[in-house]
N, C-alpha and C. Protein backbone atom coordinates (compact mmCIF):
# COMPACT_ATOMS: atom_id res chain seq x y z
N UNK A 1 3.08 50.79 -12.40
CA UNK A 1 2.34 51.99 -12.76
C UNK A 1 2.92 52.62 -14.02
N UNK A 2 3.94 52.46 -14.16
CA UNK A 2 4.94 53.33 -15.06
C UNK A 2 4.29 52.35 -16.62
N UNK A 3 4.21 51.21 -16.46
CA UNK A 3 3.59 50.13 -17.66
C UNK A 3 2.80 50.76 -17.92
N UNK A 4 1.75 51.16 -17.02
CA UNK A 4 0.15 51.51 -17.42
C UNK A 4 0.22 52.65 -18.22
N UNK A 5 0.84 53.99 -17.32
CA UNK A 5 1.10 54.95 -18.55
C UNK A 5 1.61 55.14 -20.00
N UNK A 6 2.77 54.23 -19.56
CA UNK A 6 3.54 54.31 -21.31
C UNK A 6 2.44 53.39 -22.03
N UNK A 7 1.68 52.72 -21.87
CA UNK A 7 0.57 51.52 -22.45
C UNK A 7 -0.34 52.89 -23.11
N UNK A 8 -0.80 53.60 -21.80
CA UNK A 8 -1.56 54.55 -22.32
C UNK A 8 -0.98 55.76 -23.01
N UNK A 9 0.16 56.11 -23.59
CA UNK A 9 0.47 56.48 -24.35
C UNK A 9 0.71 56.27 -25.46
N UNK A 10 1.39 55.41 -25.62
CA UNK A 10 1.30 54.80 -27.03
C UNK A 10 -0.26 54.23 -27.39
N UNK A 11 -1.12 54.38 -26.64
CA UNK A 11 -2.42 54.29 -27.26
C UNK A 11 -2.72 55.54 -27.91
N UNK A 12 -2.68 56.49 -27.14
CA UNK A 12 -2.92 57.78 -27.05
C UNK A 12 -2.17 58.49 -28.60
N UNK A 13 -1.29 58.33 -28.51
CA UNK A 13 -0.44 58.92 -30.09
C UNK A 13 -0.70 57.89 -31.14
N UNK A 14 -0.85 56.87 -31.06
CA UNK A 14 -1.51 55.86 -32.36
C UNK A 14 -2.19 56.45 -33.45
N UNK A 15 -1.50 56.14 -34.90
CA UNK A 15 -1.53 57.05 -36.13
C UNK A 15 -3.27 56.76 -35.89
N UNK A 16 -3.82 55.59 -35.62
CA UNK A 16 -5.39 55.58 -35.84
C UNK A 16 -6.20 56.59 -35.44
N UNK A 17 -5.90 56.37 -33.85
CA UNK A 17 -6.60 56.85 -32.99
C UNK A 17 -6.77 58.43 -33.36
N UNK A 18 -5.21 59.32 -33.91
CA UNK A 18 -5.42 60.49 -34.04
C UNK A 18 -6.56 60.86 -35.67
N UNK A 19 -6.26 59.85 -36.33
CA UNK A 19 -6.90 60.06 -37.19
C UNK A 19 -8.57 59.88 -37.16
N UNK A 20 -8.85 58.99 -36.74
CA UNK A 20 -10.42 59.22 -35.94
C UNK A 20 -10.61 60.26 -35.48
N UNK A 21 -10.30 60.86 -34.63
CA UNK A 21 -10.42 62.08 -33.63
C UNK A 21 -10.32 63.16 -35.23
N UNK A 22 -9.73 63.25 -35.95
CA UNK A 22 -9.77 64.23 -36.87
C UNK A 22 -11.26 63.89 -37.97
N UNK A 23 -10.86 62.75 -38.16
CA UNK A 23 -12.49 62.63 -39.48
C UNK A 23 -13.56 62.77 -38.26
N UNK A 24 -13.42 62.79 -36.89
CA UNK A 24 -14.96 62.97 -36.15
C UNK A 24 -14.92 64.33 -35.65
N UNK A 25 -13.69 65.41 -36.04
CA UNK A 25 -14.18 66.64 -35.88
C UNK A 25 -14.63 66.96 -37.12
N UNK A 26 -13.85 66.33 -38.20
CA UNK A 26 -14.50 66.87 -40.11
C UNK A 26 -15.73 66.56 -39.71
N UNK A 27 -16.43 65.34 -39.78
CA UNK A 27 -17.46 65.26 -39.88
C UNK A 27 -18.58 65.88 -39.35
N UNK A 28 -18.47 66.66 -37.93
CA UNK A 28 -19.08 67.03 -37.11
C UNK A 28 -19.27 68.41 -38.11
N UNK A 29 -18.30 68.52 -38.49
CA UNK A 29 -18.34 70.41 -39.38
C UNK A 29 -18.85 70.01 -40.15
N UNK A 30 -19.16 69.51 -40.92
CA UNK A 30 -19.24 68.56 -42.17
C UNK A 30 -20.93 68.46 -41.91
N UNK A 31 -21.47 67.75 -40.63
CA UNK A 31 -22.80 67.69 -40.42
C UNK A 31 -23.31 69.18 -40.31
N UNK A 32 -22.81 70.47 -39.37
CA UNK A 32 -22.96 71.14 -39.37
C UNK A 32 -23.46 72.06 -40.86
N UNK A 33 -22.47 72.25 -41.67
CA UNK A 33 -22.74 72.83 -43.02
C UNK A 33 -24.33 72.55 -43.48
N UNK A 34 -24.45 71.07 -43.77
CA UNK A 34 -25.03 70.60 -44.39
C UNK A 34 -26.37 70.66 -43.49
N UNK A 35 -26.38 70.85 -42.02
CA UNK A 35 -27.46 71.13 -41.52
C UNK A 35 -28.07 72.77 -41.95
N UNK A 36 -27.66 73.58 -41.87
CA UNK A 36 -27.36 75.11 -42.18
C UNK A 36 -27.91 75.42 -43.65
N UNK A 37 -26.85 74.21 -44.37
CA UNK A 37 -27.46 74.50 -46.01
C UNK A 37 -29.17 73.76 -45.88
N UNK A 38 -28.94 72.62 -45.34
CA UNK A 38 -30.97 72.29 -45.46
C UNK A 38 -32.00 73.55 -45.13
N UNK A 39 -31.37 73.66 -43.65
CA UNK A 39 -32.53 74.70 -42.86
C UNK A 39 -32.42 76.07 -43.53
N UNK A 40 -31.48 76.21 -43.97
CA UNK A 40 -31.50 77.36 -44.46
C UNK A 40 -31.51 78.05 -45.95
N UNK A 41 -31.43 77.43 -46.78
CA UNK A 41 -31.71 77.29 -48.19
C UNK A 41 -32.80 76.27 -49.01
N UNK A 42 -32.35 74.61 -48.50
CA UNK A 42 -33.28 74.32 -49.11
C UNK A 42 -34.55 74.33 -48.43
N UNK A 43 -34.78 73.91 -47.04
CA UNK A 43 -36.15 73.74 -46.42
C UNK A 43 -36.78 74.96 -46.95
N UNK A 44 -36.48 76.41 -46.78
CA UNK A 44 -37.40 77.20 -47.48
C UNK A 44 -37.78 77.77 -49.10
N UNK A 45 -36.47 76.71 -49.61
CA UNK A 45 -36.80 76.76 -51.27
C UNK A 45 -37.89 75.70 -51.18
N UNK A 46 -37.82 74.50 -50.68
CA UNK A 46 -39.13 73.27 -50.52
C UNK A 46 -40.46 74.47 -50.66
N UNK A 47 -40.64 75.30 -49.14
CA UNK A 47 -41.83 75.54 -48.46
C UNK A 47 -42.22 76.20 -49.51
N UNK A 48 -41.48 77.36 -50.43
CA UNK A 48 -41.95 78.29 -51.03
C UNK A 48 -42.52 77.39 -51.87
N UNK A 49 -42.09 76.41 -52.67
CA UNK A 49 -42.75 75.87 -53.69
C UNK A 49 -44.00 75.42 -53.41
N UNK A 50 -44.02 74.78 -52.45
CA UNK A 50 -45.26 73.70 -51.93
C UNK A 50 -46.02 74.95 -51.05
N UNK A 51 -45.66 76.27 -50.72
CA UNK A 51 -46.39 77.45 -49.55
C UNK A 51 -46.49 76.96 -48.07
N UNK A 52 -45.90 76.33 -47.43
CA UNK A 52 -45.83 76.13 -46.14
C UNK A 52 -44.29 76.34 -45.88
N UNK A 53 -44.36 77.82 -45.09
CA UNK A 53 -42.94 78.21 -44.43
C UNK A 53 -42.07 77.72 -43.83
N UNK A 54 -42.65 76.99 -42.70
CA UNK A 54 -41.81 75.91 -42.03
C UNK A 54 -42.70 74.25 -42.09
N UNK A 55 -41.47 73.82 -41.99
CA UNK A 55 -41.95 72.14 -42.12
C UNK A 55 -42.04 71.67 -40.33
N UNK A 56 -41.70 72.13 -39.37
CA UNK A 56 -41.67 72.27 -38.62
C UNK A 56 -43.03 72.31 -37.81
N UNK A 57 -43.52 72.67 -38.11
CA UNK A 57 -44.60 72.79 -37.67
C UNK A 57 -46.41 72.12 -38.24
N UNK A 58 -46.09 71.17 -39.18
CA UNK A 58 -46.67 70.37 -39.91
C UNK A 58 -47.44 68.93 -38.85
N UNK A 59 -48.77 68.83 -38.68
CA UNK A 59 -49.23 67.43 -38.12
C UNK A 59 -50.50 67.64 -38.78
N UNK A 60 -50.80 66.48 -38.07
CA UNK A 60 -51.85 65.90 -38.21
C UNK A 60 -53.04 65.26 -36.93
N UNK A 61 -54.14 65.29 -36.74
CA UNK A 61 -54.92 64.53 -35.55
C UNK A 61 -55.66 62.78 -35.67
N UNK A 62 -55.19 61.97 -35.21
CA UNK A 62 -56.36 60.86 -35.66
C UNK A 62 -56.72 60.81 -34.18
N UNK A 63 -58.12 60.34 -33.76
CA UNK A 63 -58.46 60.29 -32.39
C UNK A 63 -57.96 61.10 -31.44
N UNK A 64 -57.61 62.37 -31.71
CA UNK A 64 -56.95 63.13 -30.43
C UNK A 64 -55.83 63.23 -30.30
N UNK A 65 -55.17 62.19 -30.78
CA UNK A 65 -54.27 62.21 -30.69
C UNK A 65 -53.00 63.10 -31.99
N UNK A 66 -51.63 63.81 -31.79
CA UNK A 66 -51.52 64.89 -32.47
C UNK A 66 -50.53 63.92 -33.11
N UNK A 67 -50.37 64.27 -34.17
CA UNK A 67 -48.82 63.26 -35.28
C UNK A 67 -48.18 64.74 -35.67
N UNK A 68 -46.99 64.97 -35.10
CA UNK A 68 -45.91 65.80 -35.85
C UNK A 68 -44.96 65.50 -37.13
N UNK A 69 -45.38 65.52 -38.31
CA UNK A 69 -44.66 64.92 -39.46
C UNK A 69 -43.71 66.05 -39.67
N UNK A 70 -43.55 67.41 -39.68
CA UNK A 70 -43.05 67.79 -39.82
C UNK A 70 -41.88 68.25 -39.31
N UNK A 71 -41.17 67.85 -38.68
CA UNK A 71 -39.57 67.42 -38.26
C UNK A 71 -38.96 66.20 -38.59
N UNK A 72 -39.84 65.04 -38.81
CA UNK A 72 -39.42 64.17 -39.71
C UNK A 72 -39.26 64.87 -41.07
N UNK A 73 -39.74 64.87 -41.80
CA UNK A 73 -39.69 65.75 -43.39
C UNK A 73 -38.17 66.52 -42.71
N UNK A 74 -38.62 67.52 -41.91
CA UNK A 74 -36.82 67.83 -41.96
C UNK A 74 -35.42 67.43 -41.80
N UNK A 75 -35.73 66.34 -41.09
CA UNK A 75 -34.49 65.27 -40.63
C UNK A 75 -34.19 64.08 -41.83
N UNK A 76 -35.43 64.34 -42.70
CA UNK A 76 -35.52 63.28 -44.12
C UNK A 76 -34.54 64.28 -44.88
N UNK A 77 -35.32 65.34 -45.14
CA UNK A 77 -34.21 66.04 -45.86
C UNK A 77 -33.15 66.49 -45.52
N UNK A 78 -32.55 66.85 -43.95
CA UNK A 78 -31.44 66.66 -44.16
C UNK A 78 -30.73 65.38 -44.50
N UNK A 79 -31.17 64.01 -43.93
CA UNK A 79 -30.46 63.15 -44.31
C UNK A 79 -30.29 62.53 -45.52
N UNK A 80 -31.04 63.22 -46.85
CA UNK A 80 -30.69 62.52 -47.81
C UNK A 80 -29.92 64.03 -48.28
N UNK A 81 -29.94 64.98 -47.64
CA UNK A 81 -28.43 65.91 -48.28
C UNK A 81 -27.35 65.57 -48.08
N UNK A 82 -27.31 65.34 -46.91
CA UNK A 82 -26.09 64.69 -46.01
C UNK A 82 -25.51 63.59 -47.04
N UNK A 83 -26.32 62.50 -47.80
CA UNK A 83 -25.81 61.37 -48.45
C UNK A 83 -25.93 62.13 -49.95
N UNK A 84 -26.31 62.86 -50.12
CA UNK A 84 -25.75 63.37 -51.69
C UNK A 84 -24.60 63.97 -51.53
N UNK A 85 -24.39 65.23 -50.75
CA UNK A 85 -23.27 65.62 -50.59
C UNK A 85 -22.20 64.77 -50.11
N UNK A 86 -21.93 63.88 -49.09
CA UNK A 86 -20.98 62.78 -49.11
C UNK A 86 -20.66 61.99 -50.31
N UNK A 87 -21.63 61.96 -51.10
CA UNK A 87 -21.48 60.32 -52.37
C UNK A 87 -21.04 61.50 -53.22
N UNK A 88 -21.53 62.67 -54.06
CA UNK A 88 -20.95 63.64 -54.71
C UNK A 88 -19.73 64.40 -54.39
N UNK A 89 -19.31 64.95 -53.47
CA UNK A 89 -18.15 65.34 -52.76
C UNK A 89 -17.31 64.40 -52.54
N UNK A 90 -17.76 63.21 -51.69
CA UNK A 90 -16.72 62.50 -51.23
C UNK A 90 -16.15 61.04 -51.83
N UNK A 91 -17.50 60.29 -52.63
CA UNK A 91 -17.40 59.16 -53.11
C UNK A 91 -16.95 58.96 -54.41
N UNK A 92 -17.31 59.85 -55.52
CA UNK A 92 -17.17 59.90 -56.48
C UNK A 92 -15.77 60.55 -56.59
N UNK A 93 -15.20 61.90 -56.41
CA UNK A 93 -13.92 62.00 -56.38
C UNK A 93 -12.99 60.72 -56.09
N UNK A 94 -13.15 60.29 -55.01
CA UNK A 94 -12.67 58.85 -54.50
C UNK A 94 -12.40 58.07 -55.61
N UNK A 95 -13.63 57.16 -55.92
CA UNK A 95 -13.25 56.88 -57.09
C UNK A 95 -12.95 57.07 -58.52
N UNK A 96 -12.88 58.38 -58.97
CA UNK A 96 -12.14 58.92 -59.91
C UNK A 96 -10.48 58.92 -59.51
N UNK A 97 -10.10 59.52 -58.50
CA UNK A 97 -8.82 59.35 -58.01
C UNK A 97 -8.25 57.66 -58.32
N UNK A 98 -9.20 56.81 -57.54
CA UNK A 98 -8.71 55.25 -58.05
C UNK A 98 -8.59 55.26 -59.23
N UNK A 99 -9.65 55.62 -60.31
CA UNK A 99 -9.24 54.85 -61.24
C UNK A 99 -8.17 55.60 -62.08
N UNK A 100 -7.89 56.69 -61.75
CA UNK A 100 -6.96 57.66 -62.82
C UNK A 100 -5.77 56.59 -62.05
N UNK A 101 -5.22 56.27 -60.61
CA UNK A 101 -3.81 55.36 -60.58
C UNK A 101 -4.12 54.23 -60.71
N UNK A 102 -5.42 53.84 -61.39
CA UNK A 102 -5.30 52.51 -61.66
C UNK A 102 -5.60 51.26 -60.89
N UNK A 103 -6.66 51.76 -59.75
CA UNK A 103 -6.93 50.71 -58.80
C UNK A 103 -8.26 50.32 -59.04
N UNK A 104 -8.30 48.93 -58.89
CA UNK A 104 -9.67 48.15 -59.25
C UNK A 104 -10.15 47.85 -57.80
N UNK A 105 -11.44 48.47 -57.76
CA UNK A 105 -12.55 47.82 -56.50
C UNK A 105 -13.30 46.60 -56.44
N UNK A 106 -13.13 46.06 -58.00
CA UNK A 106 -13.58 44.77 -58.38
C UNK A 106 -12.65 43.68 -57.67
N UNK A 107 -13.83 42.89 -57.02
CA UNK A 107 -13.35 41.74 -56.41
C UNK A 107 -14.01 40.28 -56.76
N UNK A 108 -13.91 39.19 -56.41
CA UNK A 108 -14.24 37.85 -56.89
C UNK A 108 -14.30 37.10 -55.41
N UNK A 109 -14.67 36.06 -55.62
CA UNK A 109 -15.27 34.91 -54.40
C UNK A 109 -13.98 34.16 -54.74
N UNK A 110 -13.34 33.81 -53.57
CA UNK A 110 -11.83 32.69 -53.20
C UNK A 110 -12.92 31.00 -53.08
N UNK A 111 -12.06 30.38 -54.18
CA UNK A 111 -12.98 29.20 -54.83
C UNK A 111 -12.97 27.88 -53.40
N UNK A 112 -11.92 28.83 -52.80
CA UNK A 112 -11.46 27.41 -51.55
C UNK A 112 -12.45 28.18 -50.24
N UNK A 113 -12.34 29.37 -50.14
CA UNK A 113 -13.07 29.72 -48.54
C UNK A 113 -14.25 30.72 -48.60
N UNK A 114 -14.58 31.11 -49.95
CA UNK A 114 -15.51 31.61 -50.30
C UNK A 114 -15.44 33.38 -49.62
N UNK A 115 -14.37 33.62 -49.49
CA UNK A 115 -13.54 34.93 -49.28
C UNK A 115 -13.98 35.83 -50.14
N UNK A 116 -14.54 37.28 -50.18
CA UNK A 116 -14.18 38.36 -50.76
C UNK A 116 -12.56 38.84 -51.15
N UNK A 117 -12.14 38.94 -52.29
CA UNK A 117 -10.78 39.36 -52.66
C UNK A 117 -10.61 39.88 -53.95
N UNK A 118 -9.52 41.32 -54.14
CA UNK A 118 -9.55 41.26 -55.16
C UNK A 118 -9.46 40.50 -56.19
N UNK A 119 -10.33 41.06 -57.52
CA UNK A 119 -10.24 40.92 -58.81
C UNK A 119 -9.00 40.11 -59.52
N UNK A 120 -7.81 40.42 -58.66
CA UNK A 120 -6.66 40.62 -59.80
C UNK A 120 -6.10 39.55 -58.76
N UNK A 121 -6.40 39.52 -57.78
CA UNK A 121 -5.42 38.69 -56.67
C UNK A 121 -5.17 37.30 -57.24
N UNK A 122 -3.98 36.45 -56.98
CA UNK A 122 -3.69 35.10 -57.59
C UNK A 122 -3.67 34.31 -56.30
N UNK A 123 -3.84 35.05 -55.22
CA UNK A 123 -3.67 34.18 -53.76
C UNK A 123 -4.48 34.95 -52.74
N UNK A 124 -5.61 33.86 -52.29
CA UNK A 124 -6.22 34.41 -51.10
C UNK A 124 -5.24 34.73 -49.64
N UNK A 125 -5.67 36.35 -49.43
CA UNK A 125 -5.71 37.13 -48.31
C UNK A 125 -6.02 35.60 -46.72
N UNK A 126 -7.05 35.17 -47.11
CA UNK A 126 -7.97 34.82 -46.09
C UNK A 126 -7.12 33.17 -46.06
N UNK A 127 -7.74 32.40 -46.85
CA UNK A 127 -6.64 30.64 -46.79
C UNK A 127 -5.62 30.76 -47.13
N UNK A 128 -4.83 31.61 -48.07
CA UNK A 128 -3.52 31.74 -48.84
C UNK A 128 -3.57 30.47 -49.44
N UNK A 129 -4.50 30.55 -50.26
CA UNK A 129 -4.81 29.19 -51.17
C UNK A 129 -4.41 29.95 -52.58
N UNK A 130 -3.99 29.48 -53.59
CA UNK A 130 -3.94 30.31 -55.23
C UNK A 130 -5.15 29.90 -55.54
N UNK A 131 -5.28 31.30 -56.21
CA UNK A 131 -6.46 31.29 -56.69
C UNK A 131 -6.61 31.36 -58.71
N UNK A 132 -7.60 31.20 -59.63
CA UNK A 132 -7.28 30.88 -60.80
C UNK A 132 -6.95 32.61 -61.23
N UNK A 133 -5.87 32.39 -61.99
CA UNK A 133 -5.73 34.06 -62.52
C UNK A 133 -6.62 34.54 -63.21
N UNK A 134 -6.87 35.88 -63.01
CA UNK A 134 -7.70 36.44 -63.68
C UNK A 134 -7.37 36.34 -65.30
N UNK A 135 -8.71 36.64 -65.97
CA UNK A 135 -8.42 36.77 -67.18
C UNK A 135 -7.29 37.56 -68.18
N UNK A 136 -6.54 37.64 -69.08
CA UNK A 136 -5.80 38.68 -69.70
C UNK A 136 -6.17 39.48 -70.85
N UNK A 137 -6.54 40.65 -70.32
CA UNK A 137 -7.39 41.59 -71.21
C UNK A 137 -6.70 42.51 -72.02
């Protein structure tokens, strides 16, 4: 019994595990904001332009039957805020940070296992085969 616990502890404190648990409370705040900023700034900068207050309340009838488009339209727009603000906030800093220390995301095909690997690498990760050096620029 005493195995099982210490097993489950050292699961439990694992640098990963805590770090998941933290980017899935960021993110959760993170969704939050960005839900708040849609519904609440842009969805009614949209309506004013186009004059329909809420999107929410937007369908349509074919045969009787009712089509609600308008909660899609809102879940569209939040989700392409959601991916601007991540790729602007989060992606692009990212890679500005790389490249100011100098790290290349550029990678090449390993000629022996057909591996993804860096650019610069002289030996596959994957066969530990050498690979031809990169060019000297």
């Amino acid at each position: 019994m005493s195995g099982i616990l210490s097993g489950f502890k050292a699961f439990v404190v694992r640098g990963n595990l805590i770090e998941l648990a933290v980017a899935f409370v960021i993110g959760a705040a993170f969704a939050t904001l960005i839900q708040a900023l849609v519904e609440d700034l842009v969805t009614p900068l949209i309506a004013a332009i186009f004059g329909e207050p809420s999107f929410g309340n937007l369908s349509f009838e074919v045969n009787g039957s009712m089509f609600f488009y308008g909660d899609f339209l809102n879940a569209l727009i939040t989700f392409l805020s959601v991916a601007a603000a991540i790729y602007f906030f989060v992606v692009v800093p990212y890679e500005r940070l790389q490249a100011m220390q100098g790290v290349s995301s550029e990678t090449k095909a390993c000629e022996h296992c057909l591996s993804t690997i860096p650019a610069g690498a002289s030996r596959c990760a994957f066969c530990t085969q050498t690979v031809a050096a990169p060019p000297v620029t």
